[in-house]
N, C-alpha and C. Protein backbone atom coordinates (compact mmCIF):
# COMPACT_ATOMS: atom_id res chain seq x y z
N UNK A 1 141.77 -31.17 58.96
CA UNK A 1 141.88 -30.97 60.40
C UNK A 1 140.47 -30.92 60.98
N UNK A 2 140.45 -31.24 61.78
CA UNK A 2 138.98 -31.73 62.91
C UNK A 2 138.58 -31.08 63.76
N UNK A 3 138.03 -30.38 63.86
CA UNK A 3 137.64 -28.86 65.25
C UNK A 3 136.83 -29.89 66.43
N UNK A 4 137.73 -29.56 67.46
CA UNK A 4 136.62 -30.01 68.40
C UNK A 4 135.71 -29.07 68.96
N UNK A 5 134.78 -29.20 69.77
CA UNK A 5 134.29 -28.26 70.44
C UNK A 5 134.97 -27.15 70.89
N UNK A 6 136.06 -26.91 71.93
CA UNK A 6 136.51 -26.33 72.14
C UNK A 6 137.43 -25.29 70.59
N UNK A 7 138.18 -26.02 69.98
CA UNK A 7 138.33 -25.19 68.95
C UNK A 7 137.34 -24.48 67.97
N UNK A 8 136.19 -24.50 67.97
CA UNK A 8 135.26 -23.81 67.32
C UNK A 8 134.32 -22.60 67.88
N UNK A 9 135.09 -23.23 69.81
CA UNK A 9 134.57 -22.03 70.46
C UNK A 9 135.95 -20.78 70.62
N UNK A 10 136.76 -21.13 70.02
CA UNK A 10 138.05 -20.14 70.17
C UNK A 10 138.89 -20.71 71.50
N UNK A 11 138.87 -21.75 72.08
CA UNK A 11 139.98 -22.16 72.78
C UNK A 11 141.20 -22.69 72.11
N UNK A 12 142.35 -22.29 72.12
CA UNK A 12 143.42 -22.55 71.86
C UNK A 12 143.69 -21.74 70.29
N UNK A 13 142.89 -20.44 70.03
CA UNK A 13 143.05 -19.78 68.73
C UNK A 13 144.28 -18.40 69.03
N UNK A 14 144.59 -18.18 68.04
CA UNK A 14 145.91 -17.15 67.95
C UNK A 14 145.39 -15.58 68.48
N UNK A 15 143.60 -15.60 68.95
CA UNK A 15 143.58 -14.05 68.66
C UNK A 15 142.77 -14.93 70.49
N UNK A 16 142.59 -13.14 71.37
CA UNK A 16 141.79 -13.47 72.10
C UNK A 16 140.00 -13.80 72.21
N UNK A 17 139.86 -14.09 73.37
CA UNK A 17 138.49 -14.37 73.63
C UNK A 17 137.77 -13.01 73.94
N UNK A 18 136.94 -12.94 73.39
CA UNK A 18 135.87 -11.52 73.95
C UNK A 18 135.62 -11.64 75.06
N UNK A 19 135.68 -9.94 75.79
CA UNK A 19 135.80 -9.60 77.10
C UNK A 19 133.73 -10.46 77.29
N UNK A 20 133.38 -11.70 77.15
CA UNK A 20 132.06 -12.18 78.05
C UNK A 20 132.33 -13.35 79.05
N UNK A 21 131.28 -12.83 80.16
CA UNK A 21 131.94 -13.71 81.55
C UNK A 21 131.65 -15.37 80.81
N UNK A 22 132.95 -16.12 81.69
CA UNK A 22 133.07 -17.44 81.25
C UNK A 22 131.76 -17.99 81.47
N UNK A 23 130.71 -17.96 82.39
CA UNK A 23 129.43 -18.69 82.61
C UNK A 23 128.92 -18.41 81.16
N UNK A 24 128.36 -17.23 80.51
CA UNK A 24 128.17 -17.35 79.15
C UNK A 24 128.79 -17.60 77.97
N UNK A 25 130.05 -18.26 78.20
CA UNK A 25 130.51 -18.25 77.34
C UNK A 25 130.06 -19.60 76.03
N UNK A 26 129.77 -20.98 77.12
CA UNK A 26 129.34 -21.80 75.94
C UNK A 26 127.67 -21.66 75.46
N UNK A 27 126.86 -20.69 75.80
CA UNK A 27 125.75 -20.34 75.35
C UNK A 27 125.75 -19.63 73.81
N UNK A 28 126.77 -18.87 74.03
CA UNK A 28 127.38 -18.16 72.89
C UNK A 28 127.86 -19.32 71.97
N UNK A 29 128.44 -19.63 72.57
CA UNK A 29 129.18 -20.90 71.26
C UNK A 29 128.27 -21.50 70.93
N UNK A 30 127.16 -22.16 71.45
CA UNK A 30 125.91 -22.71 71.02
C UNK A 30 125.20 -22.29 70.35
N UNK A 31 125.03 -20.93 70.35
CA UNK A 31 124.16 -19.92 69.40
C UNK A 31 124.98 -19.47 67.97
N UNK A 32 126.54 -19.32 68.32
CA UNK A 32 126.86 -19.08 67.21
C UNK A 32 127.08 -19.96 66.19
N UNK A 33 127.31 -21.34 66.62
CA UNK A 33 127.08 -22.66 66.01
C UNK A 33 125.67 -22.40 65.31
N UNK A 34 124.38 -22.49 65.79
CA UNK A 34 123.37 -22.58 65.01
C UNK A 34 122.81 -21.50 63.63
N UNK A 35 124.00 -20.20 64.53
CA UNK A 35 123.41 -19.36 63.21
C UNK A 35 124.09 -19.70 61.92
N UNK A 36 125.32 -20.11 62.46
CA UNK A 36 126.11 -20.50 61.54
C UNK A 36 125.65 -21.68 60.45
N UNK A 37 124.87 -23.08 61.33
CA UNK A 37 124.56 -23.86 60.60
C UNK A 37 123.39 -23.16 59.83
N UNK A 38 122.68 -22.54 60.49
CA UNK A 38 121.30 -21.94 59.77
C UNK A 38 121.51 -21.54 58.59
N UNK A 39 122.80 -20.80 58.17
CA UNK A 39 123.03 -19.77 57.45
C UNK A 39 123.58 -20.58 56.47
N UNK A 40 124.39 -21.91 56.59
CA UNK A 40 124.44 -22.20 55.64
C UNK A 40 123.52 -23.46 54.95
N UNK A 41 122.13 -23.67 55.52
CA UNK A 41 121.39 -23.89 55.34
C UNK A 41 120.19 -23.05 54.96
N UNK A 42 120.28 -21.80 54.23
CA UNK A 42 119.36 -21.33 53.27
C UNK A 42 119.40 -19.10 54.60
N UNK A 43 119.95 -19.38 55.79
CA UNK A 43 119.99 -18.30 56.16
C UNK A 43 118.95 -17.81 56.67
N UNK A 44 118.06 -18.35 57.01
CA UNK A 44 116.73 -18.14 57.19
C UNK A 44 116.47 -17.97 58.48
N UNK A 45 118.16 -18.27 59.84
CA UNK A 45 117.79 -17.67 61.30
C UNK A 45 118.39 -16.37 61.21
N UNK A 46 119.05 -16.30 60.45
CA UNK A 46 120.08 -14.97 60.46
C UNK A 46 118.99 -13.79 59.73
N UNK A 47 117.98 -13.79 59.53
CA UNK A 47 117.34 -12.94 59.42
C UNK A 47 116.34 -12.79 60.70
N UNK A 48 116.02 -13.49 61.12
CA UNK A 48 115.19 -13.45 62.32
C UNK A 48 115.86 -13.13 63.13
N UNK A 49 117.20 -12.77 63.50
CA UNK A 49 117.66 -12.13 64.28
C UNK A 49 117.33 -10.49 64.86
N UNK A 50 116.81 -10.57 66.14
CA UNK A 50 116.56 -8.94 66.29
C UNK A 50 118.12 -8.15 66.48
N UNK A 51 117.54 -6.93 66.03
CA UNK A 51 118.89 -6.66 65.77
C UNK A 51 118.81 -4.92 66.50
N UNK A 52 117.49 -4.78 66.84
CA UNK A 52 116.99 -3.61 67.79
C UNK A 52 116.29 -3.00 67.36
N UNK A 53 115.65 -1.67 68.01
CA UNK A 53 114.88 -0.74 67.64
C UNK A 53 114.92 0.23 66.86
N UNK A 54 114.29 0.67 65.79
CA UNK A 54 114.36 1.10 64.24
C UNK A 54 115.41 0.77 63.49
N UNK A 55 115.51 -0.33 63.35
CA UNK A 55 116.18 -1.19 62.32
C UNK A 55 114.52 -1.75 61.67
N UNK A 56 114.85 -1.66 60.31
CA UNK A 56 113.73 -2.33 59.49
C UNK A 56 114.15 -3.75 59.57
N UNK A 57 113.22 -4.37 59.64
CA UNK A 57 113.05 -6.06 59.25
C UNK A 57 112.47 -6.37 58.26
N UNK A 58 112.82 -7.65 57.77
CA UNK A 58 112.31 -8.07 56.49
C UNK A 58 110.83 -8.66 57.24
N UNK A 59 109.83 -8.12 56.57
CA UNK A 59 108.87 -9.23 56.65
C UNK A 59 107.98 -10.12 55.76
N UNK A 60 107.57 -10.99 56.72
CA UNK A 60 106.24 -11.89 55.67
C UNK A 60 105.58 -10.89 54.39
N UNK A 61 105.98 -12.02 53.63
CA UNK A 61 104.86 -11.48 52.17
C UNK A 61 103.50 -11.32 52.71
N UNK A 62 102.90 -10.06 52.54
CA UNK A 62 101.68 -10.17 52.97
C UNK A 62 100.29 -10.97 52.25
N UNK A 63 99.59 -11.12 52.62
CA UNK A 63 98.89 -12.62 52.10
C UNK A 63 98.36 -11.78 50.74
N UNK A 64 97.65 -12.50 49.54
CA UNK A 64 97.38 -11.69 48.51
C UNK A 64 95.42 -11.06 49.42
N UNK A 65 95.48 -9.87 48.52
CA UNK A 65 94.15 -9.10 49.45
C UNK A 65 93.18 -10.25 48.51
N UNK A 66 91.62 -9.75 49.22
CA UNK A 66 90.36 -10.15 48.91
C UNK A 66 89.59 -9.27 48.35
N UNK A 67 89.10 -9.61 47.17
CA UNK A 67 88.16 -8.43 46.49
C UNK A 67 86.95 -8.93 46.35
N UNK A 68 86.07 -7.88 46.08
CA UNK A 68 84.64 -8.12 45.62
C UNK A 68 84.50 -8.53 44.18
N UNK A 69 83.63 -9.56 44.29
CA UNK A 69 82.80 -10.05 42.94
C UNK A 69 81.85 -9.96 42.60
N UNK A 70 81.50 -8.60 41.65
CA UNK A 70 79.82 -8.59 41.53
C UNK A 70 79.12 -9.59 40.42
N UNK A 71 78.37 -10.63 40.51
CA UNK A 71 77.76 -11.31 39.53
C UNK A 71 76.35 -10.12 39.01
N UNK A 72 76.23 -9.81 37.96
CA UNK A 72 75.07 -9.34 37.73
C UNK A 72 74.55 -10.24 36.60
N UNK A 73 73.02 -11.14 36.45
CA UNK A 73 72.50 -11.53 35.59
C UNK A 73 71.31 -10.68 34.92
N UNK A 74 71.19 -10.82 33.89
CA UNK A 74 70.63 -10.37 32.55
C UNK A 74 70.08 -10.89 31.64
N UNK A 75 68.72 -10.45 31.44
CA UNK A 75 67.86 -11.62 30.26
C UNK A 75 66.84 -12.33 31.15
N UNK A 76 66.52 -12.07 32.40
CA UNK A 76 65.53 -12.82 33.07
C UNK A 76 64.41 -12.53 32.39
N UNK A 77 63.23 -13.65 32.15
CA UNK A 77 62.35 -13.21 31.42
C UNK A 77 60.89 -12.84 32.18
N UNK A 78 61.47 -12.67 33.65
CA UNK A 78 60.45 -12.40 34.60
C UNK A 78 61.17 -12.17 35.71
N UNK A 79 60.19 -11.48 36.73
CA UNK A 79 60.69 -11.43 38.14
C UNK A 79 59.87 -12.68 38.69
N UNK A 80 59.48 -13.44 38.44
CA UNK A 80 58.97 -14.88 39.51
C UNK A 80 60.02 -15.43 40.01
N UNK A 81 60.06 -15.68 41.14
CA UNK A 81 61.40 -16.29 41.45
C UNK A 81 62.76 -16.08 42.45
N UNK A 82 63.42 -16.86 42.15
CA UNK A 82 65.00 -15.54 42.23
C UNK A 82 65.88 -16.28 41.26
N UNK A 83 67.10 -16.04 41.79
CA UNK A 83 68.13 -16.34 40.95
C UNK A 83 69.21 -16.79 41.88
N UNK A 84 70.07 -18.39 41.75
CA UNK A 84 70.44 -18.58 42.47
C UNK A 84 72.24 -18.54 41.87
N UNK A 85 72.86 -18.22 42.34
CA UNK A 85 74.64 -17.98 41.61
C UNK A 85 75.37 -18.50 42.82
N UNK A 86 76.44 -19.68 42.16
CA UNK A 86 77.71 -20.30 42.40
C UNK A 86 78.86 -19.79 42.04
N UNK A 87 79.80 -20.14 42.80
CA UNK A 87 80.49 -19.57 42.27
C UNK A 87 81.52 -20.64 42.82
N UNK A 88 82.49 -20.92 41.57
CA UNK A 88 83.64 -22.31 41.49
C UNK A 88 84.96 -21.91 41.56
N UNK A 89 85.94 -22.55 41.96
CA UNK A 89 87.06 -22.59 42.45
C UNK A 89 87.94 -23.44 41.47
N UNK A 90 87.16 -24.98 41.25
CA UNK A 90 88.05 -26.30 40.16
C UNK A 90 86.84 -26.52 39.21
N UNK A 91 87.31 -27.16 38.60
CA UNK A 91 86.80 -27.83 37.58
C UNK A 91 86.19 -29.16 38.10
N UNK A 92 86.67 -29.66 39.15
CA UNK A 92 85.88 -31.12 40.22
C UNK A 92 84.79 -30.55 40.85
N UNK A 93 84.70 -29.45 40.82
CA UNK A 93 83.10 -28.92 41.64
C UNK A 93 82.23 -28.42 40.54
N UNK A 94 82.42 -28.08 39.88
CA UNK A 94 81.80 -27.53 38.70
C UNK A 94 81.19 -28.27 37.84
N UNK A 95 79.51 -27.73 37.78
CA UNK A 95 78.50 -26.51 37.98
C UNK A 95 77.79 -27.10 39.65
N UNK A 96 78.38 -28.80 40.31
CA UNK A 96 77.57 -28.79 41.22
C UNK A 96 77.57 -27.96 42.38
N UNK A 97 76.30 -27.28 42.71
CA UNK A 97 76.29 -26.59 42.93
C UNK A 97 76.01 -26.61 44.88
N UNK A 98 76.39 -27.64 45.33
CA UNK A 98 76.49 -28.23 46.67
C UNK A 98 78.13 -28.81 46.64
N UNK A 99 78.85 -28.17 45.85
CA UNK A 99 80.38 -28.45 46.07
C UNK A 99 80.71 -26.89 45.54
N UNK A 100 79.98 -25.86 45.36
CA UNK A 100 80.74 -24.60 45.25
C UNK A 100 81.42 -23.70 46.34
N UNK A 101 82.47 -23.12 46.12
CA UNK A 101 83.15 -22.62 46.60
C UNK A 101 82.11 -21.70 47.64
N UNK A 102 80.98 -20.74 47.22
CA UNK A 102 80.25 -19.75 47.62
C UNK A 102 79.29 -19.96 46.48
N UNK A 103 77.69 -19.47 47.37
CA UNK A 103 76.69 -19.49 47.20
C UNK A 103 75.77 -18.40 47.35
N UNK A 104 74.97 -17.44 46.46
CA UNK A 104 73.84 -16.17 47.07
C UNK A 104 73.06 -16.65 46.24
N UNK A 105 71.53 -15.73 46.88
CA UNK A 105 70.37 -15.92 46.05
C UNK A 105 70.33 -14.61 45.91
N UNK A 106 69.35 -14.96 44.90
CA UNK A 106 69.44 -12.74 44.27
C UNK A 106 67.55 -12.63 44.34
N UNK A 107 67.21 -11.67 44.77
CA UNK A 107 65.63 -11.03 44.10
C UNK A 107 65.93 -10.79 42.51
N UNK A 108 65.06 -10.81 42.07
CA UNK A 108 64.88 -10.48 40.30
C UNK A 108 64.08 -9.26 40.40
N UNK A 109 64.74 -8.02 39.47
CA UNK A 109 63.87 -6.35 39.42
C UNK A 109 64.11 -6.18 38.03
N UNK A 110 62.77 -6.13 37.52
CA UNK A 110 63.21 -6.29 36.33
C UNK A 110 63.74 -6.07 35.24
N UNK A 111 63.83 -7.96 35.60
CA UNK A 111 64.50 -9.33 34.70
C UNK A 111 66.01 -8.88 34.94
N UNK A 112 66.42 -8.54 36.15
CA UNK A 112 67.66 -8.16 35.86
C UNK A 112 67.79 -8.65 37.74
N UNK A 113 69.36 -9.27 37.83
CA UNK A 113 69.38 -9.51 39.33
C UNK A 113 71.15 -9.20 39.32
N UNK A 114 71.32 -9.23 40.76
CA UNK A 114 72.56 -8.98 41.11
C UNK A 114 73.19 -9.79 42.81
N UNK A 115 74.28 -10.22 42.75
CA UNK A 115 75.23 -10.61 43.82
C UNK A 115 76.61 -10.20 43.59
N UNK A 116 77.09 -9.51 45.00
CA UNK A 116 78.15 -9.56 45.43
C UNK A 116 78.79 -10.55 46.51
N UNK A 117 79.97 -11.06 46.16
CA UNK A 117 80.72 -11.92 46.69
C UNK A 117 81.79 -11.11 47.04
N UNK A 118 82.09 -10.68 48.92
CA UNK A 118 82.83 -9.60 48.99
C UNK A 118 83.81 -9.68 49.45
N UNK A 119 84.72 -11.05 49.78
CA UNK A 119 85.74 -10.96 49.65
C UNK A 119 86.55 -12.09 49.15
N UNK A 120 87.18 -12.30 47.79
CA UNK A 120 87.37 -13.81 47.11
C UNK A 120 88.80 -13.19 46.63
N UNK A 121 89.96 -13.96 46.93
CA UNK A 121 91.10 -14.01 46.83
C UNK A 121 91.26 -14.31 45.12
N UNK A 122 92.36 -12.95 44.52
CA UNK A 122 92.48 -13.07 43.00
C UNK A 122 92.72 -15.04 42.47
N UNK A 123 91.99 -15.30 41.58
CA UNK A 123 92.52 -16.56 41.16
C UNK A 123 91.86 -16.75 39.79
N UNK A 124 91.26 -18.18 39.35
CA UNK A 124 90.63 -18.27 38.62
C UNK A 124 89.23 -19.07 38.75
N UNK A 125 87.73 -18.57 38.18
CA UNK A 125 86.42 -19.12 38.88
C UNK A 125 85.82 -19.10 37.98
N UNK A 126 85.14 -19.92 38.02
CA UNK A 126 83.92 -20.04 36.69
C UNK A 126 82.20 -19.52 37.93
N UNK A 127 81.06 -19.27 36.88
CA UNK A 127 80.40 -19.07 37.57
C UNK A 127 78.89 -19.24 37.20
N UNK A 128 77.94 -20.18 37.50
CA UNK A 128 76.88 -20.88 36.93
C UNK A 128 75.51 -19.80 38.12
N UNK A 129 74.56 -19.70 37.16
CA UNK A 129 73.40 -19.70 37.70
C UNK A 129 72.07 -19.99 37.43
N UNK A 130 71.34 -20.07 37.98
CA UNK A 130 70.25 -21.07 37.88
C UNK A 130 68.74 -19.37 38.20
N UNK A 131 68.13 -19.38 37.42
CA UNK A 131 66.68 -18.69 37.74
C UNK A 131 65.42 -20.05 37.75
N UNK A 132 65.38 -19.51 38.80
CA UNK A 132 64.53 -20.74 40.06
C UNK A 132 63.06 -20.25 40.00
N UNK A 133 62.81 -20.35 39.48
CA UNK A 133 61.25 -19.73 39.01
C UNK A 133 60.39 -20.04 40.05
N UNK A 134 60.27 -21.62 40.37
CA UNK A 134 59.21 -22.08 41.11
C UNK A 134 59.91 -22.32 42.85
N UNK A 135 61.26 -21.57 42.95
CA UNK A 135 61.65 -21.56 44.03
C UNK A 135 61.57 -23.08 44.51
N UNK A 136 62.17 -23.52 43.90
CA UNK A 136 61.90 -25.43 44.32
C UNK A 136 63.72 -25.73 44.79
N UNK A 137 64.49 -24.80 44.41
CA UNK A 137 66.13 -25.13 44.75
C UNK A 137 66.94 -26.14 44.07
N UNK A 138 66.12 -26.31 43.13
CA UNK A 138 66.88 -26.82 41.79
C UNK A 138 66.29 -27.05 40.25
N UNK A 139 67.20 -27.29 39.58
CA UNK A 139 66.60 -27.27 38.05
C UNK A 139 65.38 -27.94 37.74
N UNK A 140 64.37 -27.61 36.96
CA UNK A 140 63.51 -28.24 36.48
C UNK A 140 63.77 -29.11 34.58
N UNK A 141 63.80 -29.87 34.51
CA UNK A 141 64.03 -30.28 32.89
C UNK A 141 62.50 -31.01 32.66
N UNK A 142 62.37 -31.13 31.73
CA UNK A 142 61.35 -31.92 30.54
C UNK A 142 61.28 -33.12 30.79
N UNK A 143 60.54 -33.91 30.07
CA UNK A 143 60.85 -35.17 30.05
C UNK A 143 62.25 -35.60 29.02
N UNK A 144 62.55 -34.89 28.24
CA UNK A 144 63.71 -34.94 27.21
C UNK A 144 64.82 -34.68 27.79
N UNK A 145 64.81 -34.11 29.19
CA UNK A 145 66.27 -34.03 30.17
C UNK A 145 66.59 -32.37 29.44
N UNK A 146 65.32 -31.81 29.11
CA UNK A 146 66.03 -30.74 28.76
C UNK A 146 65.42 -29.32 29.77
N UNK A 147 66.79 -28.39 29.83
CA UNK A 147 66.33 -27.34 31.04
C UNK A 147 64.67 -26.66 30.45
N UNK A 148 63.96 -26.18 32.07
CA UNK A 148 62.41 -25.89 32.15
C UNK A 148 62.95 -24.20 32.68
N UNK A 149 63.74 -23.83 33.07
CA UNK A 149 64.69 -22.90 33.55
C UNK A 149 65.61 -21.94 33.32
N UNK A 150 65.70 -20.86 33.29
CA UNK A 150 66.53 -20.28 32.81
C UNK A 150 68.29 -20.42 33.41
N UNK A 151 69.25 -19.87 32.48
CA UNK A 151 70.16 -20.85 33.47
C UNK A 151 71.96 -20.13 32.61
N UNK A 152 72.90 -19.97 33.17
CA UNK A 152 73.80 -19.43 32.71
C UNK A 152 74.98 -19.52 32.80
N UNK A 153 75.98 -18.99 32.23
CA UNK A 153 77.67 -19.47 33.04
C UNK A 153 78.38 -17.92 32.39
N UNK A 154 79.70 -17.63 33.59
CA UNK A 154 80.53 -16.99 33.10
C UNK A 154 81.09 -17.26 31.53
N UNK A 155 81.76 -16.44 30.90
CA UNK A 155 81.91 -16.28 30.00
C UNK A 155 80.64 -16.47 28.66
N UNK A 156 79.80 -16.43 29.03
CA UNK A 156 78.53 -16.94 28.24
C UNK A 156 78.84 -18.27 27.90
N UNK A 157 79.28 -18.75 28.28
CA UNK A 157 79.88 -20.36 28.18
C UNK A 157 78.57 -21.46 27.49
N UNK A 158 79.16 -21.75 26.29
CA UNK A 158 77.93 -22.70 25.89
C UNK A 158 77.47 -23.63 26.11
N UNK A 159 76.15 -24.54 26.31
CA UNK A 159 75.73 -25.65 27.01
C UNK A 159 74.55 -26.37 26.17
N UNK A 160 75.14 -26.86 24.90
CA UNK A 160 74.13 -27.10 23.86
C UNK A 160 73.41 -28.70 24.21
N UNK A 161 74.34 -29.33 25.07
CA UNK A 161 74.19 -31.08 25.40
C UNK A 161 74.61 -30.98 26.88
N UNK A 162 74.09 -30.12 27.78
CA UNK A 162 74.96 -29.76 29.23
C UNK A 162 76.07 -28.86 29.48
N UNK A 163 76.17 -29.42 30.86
CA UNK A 163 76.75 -28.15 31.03
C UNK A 163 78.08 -27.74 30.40
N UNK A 164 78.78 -26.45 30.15
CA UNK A 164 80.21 -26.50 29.65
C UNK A 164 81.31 -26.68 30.45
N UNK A 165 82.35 -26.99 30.29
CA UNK A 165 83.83 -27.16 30.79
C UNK A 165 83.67 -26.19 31.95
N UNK A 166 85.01 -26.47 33.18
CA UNK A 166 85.19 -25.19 34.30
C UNK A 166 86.21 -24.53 32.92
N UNK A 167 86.77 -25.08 32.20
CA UNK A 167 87.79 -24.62 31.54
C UNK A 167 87.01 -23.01 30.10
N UNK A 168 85.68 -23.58 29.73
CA UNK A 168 85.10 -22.72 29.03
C UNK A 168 84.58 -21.58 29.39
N UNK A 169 83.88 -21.96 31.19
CA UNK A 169 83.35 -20.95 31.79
C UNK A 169 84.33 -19.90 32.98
N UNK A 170 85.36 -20.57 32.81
CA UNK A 170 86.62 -20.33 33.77
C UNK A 170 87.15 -18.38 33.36
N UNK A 171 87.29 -17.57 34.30
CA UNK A 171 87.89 -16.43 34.19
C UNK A 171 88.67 -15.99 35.21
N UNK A 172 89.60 -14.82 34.70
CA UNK A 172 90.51 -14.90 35.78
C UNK A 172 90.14 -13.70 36.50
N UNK A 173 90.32 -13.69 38.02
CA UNK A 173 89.58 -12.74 38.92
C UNK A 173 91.14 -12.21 39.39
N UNK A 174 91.18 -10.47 39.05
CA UNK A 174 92.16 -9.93 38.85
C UNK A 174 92.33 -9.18 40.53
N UNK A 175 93.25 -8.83 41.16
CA UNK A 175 93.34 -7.98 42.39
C UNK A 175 92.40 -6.89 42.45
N UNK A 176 91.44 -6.27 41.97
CA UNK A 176 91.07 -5.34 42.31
C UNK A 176 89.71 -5.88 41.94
N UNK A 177 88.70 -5.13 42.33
CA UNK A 177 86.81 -5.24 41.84
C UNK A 177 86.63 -5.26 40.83
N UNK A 178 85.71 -6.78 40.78
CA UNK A 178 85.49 -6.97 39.77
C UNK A 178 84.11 -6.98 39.51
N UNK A 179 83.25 -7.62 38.17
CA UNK A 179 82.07 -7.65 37.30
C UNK A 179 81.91 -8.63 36.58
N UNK A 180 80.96 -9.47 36.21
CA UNK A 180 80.85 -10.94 35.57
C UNK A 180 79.46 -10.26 35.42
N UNK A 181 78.88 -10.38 34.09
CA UNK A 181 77.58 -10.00 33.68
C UNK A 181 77.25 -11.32 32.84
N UNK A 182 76.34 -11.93 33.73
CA UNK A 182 75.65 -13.62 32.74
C UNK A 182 74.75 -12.96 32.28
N UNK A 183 74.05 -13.51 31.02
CA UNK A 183 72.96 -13.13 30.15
C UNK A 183 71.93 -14.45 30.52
N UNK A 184 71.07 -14.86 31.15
CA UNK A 184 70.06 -16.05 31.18
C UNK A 184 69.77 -16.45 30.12
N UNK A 185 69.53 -17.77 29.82
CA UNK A 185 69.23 -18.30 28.50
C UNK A 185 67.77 -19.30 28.81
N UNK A 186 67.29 -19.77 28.01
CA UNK A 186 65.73 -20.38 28.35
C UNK A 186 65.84 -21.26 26.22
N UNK A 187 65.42 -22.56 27.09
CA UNK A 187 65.61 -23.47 25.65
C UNK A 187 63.65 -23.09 25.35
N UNK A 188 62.72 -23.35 26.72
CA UNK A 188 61.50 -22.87 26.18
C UNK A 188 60.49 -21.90 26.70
């Protein structure tokens, strides 16, 4: 059987019509049509329905919070300098360090430096830094292509032929404050 309009608004049904004046009446039918379709399409107006004052509502998941990331490096073999720390998001940006997510420079006190990154949504980041000795804003190597620099990654991540994987230096940054302590390394 086939509802027309009128039968879906309760014309010609066995029970009466609710005491609302006829001018509102097909507004109502229009609205109750949509909650209806809504509802059986996942229900998602039928919650947005206000329903009045101190009635709880469901709401939005609130977004995940932002925490602090302290990088502290370790093993500087001088204060000349500073220390420059990235900090990565993928593995497609990683270690360059003009595609990182976030960027600080640190003073060196010694041989020991520190950055906070103060508000970075829990995920997973790897994290490279560079001690910039001659303050030039990037690596120095040899003629052998080998680092002149001291130079480091989360997880102490190894870099015997370059740099390591985002996957080696990669850690997971948990909801609450965190700590990443790099140790600087120097080939001479």
């Amino acid at each position: 059987m086939t509802l027309s309009r009128f039968d879906a608004c309760g014309e010609g049904m066995p029970f009466p019509r609710p005491s609302i004046p006829r001018t509102r009446w097909p507004a109502l039918c229009v609205l109750l049509s949509l909650l209806s379709l809504f509802s059986l399409l996942g229900g998602s107006a039928a919650r947005a329905v206000d329903v009045g004052p101190g009635v709880a509502q469901p709401s939005a998941p609130a977004p995940p919070a932002r925490v602090p990331l302290i990088v502290r490096v370790t093993g500087l073999r001088n204060d000349t300098g500073r220390v420059a720390v990235a900090l990565f998001a993928s593995a497609e940006a990683f270690p360059d360090q003009k595609r990182a997510l976030a960027g600080q420079l640190a003073r060196i006190q010694k041989g020991q430096a520190s950055v906070t990154f103060p508000a970075v949504l829990p995920g997973r980041y790897a994290v490279a830094v560079l001690h910039d000795e001659n303050q030039n804003s990037k690596m120095d190597f040899n003629f052998l292509g080998m680092p002149l620099e001291g130079y480091g990654f989360s997880n102490d991540a190894s870099a015997p032929f370059g740099p390591p994987s985002f996957d080696a230096a990669a850690f997971r940054l948990l909801p609450r404050p965190s700590t990443v302590t790099i140790e600087a390394r120097y080939l001479f």
